[in-house]
C-alpha atoms as a PDB file:
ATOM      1  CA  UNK A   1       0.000   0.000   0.000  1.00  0.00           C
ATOM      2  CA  UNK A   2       1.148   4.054  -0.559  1.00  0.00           C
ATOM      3  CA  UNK A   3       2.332   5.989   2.591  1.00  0.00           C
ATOM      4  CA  UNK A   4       1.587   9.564   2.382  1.00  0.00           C
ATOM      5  CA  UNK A   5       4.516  11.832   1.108  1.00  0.00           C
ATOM      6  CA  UNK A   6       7.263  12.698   3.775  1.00  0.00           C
ATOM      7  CA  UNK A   7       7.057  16.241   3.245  1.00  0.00           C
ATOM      8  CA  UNK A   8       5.342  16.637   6.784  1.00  0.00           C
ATOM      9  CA  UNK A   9       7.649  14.001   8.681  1.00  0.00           C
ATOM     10  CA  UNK A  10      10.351  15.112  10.815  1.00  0.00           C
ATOM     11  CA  UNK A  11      11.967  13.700  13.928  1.00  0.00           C
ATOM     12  CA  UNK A  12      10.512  14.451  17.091  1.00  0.00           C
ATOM     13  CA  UNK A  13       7.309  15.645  15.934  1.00  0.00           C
ATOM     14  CA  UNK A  14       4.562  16.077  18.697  1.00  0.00           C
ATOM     15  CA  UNK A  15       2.053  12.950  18.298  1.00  0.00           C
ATOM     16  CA  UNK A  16      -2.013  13.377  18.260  1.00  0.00           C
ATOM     17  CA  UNK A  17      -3.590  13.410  21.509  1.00  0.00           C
ATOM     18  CA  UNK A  18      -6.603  14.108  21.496  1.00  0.00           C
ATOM     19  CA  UNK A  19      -9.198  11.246  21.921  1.00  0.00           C
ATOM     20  CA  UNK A  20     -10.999   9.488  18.901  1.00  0.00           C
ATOM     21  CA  UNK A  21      -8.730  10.510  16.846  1.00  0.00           C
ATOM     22  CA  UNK A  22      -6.934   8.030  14.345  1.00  0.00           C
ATOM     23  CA  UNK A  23      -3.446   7.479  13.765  1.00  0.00           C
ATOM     24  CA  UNK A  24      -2.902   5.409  10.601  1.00  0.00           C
ATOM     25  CA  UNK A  25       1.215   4.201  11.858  1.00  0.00           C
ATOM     26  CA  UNK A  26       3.870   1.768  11.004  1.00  0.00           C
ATOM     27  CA  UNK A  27       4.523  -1.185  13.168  1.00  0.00           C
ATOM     28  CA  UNK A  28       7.803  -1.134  14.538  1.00  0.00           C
ATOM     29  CA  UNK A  29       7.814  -3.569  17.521  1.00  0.00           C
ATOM     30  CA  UNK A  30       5.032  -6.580  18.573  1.00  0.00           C
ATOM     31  CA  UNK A  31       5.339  -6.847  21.800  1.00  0.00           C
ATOM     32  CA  UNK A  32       5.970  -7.133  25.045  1.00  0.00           C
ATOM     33  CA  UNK A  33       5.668  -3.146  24.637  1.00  0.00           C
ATOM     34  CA  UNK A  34       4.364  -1.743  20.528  1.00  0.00           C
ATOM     35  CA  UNK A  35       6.192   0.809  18.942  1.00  0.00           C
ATOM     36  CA  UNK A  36       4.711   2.672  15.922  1.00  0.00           C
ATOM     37  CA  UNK A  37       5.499   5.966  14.300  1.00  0.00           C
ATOM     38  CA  UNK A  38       2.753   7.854  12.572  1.00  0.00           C
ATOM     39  CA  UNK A  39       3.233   7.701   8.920  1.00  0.00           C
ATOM     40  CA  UNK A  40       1.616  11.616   8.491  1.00  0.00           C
ATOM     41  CA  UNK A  41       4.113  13.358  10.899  1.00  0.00           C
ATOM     42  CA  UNK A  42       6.967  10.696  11.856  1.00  0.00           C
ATOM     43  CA  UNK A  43       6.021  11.044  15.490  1.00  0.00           C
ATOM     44  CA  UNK A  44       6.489   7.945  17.562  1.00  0.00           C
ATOM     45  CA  UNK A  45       4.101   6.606  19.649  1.00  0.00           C
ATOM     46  CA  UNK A  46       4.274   3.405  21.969  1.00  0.00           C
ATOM     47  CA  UNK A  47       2.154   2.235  24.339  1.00  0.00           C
ATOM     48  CA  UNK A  48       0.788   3.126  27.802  1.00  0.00           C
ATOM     49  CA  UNK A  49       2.160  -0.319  30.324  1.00  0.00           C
ATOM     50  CA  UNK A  50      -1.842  -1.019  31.568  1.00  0.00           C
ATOM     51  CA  UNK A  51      -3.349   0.588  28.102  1.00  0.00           C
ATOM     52  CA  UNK A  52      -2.103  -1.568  25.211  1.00  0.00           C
ATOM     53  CA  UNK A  53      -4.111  -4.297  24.345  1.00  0.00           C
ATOM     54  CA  UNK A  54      -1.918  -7.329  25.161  1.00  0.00           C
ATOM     55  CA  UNK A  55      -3.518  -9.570  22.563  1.00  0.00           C
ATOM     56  CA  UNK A  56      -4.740  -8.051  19.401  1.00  0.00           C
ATOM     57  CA  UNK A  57      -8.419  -8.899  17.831  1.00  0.00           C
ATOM     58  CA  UNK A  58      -6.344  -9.445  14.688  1.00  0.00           C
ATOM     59  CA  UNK A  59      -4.405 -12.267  14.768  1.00  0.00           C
ATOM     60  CA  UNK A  60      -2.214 -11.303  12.612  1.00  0.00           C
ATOM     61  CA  UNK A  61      -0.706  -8.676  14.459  1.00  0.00           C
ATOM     62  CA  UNK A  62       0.356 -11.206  17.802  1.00  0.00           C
ATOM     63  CA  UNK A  63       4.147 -11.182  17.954  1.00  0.00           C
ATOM     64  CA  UNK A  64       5.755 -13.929  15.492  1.00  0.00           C
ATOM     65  CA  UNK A  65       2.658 -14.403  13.694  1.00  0.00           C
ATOM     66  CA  UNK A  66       2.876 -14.636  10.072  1.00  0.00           C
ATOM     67  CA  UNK A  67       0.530 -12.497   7.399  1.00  0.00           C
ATOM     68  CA  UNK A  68      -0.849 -12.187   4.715  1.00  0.00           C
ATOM     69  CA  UNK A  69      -0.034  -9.371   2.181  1.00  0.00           C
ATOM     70  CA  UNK A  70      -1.743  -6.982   0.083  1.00  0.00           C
ATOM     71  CA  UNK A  71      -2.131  -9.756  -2.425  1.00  0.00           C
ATOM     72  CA  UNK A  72      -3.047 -12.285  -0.774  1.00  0.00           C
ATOM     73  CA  UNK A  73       0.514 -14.221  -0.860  1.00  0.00           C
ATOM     74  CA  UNK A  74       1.776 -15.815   2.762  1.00  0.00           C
ATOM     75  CA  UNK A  75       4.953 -14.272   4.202  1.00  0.00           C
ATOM     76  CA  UNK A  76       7.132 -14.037   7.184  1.00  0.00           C
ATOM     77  CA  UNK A  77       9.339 -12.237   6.321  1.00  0.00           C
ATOM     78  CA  UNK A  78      10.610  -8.287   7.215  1.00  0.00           C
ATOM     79  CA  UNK A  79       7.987  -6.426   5.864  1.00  0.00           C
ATOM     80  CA  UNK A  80       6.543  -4.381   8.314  1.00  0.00           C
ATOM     81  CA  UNK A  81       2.831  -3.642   8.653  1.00  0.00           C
ATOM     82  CA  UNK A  82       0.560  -0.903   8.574  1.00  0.00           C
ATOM     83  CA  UNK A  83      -1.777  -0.113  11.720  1.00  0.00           C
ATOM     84  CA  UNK A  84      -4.242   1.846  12.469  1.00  0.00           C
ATOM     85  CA  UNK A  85      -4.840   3.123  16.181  1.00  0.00           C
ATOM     86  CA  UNK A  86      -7.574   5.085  17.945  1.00  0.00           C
ATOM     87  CA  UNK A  87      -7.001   7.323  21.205  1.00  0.00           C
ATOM     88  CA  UNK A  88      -9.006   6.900  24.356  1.00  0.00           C
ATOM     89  CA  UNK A  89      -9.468   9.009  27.257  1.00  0.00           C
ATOM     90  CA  UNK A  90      -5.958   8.265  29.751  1.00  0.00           C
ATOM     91  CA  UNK A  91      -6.898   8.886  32.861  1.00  0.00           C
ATOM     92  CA  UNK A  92      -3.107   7.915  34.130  1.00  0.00           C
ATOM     93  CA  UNK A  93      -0.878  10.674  35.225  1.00  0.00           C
ATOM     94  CA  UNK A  94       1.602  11.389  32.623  1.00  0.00           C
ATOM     95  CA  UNK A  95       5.101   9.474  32.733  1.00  0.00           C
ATOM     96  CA  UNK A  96       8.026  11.352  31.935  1.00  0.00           C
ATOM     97  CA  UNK A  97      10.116   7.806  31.346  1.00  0.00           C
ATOM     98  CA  UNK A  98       7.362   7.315  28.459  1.00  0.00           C
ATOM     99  CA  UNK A  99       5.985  10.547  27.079  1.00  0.00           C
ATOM    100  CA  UNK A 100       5.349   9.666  23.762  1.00  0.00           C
ATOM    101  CA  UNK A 101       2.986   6.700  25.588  1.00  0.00           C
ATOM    102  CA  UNK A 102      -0.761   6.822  24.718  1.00  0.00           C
ATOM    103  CA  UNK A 103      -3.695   5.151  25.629  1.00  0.00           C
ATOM    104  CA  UNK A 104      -5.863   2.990  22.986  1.00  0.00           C
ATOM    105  CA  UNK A 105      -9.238   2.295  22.436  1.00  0.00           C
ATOM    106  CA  UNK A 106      -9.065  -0.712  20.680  1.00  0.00           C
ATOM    107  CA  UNK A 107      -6.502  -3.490  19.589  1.00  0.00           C
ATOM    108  CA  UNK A 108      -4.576  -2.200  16.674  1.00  0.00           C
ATOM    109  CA  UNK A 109      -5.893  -3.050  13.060  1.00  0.00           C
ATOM    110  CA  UNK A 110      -4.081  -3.805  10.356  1.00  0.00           C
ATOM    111  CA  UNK A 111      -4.816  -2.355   7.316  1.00  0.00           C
ATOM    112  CA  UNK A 112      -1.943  -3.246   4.733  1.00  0.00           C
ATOM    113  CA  UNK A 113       1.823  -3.712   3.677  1.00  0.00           C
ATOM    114  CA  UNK A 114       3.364  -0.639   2.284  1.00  0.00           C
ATOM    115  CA  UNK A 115       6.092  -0.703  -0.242  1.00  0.00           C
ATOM    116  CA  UNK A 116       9.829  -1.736   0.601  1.00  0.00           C
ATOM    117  CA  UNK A 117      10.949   1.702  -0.462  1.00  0.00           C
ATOM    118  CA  UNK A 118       8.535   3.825   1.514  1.00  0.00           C
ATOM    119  CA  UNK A 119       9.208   1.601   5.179  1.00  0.00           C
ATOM    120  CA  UNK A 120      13.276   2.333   3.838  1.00  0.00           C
ATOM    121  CA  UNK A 121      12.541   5.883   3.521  1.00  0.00           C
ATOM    122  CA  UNK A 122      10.618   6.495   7.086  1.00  0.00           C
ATOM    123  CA  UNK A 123      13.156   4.692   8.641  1.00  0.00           C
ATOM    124  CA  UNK A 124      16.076   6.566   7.489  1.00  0.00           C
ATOM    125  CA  UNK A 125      14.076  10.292   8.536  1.00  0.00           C
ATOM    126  CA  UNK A 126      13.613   8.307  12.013  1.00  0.00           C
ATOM    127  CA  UNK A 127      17.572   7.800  12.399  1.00  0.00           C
ATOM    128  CA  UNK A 128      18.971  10.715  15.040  1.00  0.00           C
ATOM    129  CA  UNK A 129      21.009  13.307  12.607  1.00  0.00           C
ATOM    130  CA  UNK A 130      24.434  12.867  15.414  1.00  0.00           C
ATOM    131  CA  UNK A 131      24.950   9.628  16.281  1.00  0.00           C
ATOM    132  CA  UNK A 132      27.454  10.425  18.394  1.00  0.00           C
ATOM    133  CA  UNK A 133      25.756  12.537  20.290  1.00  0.00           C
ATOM    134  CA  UNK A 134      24.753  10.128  24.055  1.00  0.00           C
ATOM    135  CA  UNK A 135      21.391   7.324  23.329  1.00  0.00           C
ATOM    136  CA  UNK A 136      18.447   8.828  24.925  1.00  0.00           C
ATOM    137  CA  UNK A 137      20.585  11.413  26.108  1.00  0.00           C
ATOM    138  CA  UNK A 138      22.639   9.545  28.833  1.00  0.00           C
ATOM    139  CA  UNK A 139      26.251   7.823  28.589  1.00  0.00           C
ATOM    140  CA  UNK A 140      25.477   4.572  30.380  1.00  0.00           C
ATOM    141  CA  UNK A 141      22.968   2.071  30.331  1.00  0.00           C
ATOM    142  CA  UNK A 142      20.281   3.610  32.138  1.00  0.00           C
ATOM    143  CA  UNK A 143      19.175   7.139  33.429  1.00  0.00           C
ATOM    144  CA  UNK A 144      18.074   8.213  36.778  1.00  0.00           C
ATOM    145  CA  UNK A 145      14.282   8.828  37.252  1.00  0.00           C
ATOM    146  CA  UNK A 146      14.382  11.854  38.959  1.00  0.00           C
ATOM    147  CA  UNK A 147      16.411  13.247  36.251  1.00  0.00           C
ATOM    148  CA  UNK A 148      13.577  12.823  33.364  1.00  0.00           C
ATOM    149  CA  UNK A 149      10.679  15.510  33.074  1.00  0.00           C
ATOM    150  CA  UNK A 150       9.621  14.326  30.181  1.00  0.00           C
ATOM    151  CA  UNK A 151      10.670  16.560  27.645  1.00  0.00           C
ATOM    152  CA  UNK A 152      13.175  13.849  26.298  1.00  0.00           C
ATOM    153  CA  UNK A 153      12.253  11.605  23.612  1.00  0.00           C
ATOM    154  CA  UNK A 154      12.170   8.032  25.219  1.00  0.00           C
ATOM    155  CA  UNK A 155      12.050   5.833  22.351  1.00  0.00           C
ATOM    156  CA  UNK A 156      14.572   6.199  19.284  1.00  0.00           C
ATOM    157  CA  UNK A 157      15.203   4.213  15.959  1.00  0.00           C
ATOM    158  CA  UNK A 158      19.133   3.739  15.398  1.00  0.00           C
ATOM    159  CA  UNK A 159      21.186   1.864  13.106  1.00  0.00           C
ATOM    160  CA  UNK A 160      24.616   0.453  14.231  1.00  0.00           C
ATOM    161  CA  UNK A 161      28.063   0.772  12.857  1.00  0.00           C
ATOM    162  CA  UNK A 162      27.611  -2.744  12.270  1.00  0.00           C
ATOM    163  CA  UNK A 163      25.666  -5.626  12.576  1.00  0.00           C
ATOM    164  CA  UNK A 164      24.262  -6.189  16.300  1.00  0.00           C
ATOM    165  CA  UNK A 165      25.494  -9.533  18.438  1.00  0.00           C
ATOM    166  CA  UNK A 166      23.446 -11.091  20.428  1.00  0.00           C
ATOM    167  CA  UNK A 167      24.020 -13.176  23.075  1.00  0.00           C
ATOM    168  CA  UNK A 168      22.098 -15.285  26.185  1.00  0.00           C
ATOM    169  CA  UNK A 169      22.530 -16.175  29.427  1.00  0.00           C
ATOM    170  CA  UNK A 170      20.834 -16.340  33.022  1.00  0.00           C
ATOM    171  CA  UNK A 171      19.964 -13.203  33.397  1.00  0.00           C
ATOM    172  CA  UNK A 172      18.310 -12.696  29.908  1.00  0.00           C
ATOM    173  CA  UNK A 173      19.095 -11.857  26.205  1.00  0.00           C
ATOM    174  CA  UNK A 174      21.992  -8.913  25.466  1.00  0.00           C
ATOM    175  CA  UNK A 175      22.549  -6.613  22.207  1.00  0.00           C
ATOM    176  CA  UNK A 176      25.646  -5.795  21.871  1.00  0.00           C
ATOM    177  CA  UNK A 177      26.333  -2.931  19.404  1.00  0.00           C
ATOM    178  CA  UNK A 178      28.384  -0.026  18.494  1.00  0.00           C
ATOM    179  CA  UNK A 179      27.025   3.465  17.749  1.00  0.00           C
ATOM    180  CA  UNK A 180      28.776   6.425  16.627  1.00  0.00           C
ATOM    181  CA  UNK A 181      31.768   4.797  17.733  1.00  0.00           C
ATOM    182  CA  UNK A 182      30.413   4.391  21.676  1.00  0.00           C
ATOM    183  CA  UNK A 183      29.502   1.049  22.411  1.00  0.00           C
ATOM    184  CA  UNK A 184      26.875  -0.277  24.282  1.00  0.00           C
ATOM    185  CA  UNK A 185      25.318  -3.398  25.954  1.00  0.00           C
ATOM    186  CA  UNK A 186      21.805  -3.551  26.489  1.00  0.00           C
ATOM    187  CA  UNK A 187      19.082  -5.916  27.245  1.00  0.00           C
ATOM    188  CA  UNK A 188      16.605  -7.764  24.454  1.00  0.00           C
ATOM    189  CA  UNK A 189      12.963  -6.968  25.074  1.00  0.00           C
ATOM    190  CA  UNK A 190      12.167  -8.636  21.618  1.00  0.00           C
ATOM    191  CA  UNK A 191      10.786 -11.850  21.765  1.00  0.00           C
ATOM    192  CA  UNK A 192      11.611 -13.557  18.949  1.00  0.00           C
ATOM    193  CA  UNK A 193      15.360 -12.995  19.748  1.00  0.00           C
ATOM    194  CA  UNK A 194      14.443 -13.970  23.441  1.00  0.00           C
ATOM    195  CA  UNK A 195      12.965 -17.228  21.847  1.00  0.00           C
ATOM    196  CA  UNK A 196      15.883 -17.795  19.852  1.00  0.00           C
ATOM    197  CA  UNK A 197      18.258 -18.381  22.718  1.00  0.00           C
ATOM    198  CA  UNK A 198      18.149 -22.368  21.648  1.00  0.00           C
ATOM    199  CA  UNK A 199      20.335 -21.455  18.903  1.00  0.00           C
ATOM    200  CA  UNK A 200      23.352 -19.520  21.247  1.00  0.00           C
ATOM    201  CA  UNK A 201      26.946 -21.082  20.934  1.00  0.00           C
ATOM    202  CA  UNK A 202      28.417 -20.556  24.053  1.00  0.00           C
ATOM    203  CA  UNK A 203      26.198 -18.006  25.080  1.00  0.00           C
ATOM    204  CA  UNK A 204      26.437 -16.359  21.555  1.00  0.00           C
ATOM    205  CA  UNK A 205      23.308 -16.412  19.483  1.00  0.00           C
ATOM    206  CA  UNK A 206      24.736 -17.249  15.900  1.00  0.00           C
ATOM    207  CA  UNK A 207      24.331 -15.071  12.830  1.00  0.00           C
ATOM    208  CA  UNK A 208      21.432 -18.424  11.263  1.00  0.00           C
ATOM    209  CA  UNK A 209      19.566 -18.471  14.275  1.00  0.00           C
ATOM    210  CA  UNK A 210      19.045 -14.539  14.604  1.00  0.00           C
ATOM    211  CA  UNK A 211      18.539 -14.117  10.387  1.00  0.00           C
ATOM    212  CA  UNK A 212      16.070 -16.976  11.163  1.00  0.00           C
ATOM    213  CA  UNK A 213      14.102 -14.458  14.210  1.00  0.00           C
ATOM    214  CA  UNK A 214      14.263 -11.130  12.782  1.00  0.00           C
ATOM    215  CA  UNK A 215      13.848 -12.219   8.609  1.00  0.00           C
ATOM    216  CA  UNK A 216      17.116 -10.857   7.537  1.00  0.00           C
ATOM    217  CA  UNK A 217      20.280  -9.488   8.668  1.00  0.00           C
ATOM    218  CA  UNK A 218      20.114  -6.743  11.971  1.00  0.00           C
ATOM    219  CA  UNK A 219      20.251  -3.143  10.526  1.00  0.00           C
ATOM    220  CA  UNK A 220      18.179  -1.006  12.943  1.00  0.00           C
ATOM    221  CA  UNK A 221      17.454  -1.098  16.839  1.00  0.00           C
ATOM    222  CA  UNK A 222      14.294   0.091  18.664  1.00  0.00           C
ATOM    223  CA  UNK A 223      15.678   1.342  22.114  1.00  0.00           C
ATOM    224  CA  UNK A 224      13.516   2.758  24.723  1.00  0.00           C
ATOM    225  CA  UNK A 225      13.564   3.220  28.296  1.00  0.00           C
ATOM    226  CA  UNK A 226      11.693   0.195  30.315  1.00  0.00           C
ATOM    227  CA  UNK A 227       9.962   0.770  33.654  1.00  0.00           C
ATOM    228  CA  UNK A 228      12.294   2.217  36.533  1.00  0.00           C
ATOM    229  CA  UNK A 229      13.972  -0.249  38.752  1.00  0.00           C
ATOM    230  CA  UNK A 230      15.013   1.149  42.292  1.00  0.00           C
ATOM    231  CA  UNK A 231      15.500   4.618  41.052  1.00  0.00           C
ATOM    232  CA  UNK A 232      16.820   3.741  37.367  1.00  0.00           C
ATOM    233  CA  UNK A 233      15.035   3.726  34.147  1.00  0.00           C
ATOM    234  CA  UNK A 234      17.159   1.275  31.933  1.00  0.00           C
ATOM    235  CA  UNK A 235      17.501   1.422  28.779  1.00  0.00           C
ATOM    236  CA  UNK A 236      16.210  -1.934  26.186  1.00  0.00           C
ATOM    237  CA  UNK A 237      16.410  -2.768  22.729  1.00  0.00           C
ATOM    238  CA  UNK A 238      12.422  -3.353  22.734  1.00  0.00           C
ATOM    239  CA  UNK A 239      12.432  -3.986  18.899  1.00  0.00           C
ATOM    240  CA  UNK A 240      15.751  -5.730  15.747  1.00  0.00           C
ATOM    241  CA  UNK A 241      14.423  -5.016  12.066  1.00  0.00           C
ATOM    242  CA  UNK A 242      16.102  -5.823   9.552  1.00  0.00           C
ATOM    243  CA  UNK A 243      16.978  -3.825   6.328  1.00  0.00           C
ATOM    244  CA  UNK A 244      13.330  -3.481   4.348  1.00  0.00           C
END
């Protein structure tokens, strides 16, 4: 399906949010926490912790599912989809780890695959401008609660110096990956890489078995800050994509 033109997209832009009102997006990340960005203005939007539905009406949007496209041809591939999401009422005070967080009226419905070219495109205007500049605005791998007001993004779409590693152990899945030269190691929110952890070497996951989880090789990185833990507000790769 067409995406509108990006003339109106920019980085950072200041989501909808007023209730009722429709946001036609692009699915960036399934779950355990959804990530879209609003294919009119490039603003992303994710979703409130006790707002989200956790299992969509469509089936076909539940994490590792596979779809059907536009013509009617089964794939699991990278293509991402197309959503579209109401606003409700939220009635929760606002969270300054999470301000671009909204509450939802219903589950998410699909409405189409858009072109290779366009989901290249938004992707590339979603990628910060200095990459060397800190992740989220902090050095290290998480930033102090009391610190955030809320007028930070908390969600960003990046692309490494290289490919990501990945790698599993007993306390959970890691991403290991270099940007701007800094490097970084942060926890995997993602589930299919968390479900992949049966094909780690040593720990390692291997280049097949992560390929296998994502549909192609890693080329961008959902990061966002999860919910604070005694004080901190860590930083997690919530979403891997591969190169549309």
């Amino acid at each position: 399906m067409r995406l509108p033109s990006g003339r109106h997209r920019r980085p950072g832009a200041v989501r909808a949010n007023r209730p009722g009102e429709v946001l036609r997006c692009l699915l960036l990340t399934r779950g355990p926490e959804w990530v879209v960005v609003d294919v009119a203005t490039g603003a992303l939007v994710r979703s409130r912790a006790s707002g989200w539905p956790v299992v969509a009406t469509d089936s076909s949007l539940v994490a590792g599912a596979s779809l059907d496209d536009d013509r009617g041809k089964h794939h699991t591939g990278p293509e991402l989809d197309v959503v579209e999401i109401e606003l409700a009422d939220d009635d929760e005070p606002s969270d300054p780890a999470r301000p671009e967080a909204v509450m939802v009226r219903h589950a998410p419905e699909r409405v189409g695959t858009p072109r290779r070219r366009a989901v290249r495109r938004i992707l590339h205007e979603l990628l910060p401008t200095d990459t060397k500049r800190p992740l989220l605005g902090s050095l290290g791998p998480s930033i102090s609660y009391v610190d955030l007001d809320g007028s930070r993004p908390s969600v960003a779409v990046v692309a490494p110096d290289r490919p990501p590693a990945f790698a599993s152990d007993m306390t959970g899945t890691w991403c290991q990956f270099s940007l701007g030269g800094r490097k970084h190691r942060l926890p995997v929110v993602d589930e299919r890489l968390i479900d992949a952890k049966d094909g780690a070497r040593d720990g390692a996951l291997t280049s097949d078995a992560v390929v296998k989880a994502v549909g192609g090789v890693p080329r961008y990185l959902v990061v966002a800050l999860g919910a604070p833990h005694r004080g901190q507000a860590p930083k997690l790769v919530l979403g891997v994509l591969p190169r549309p």
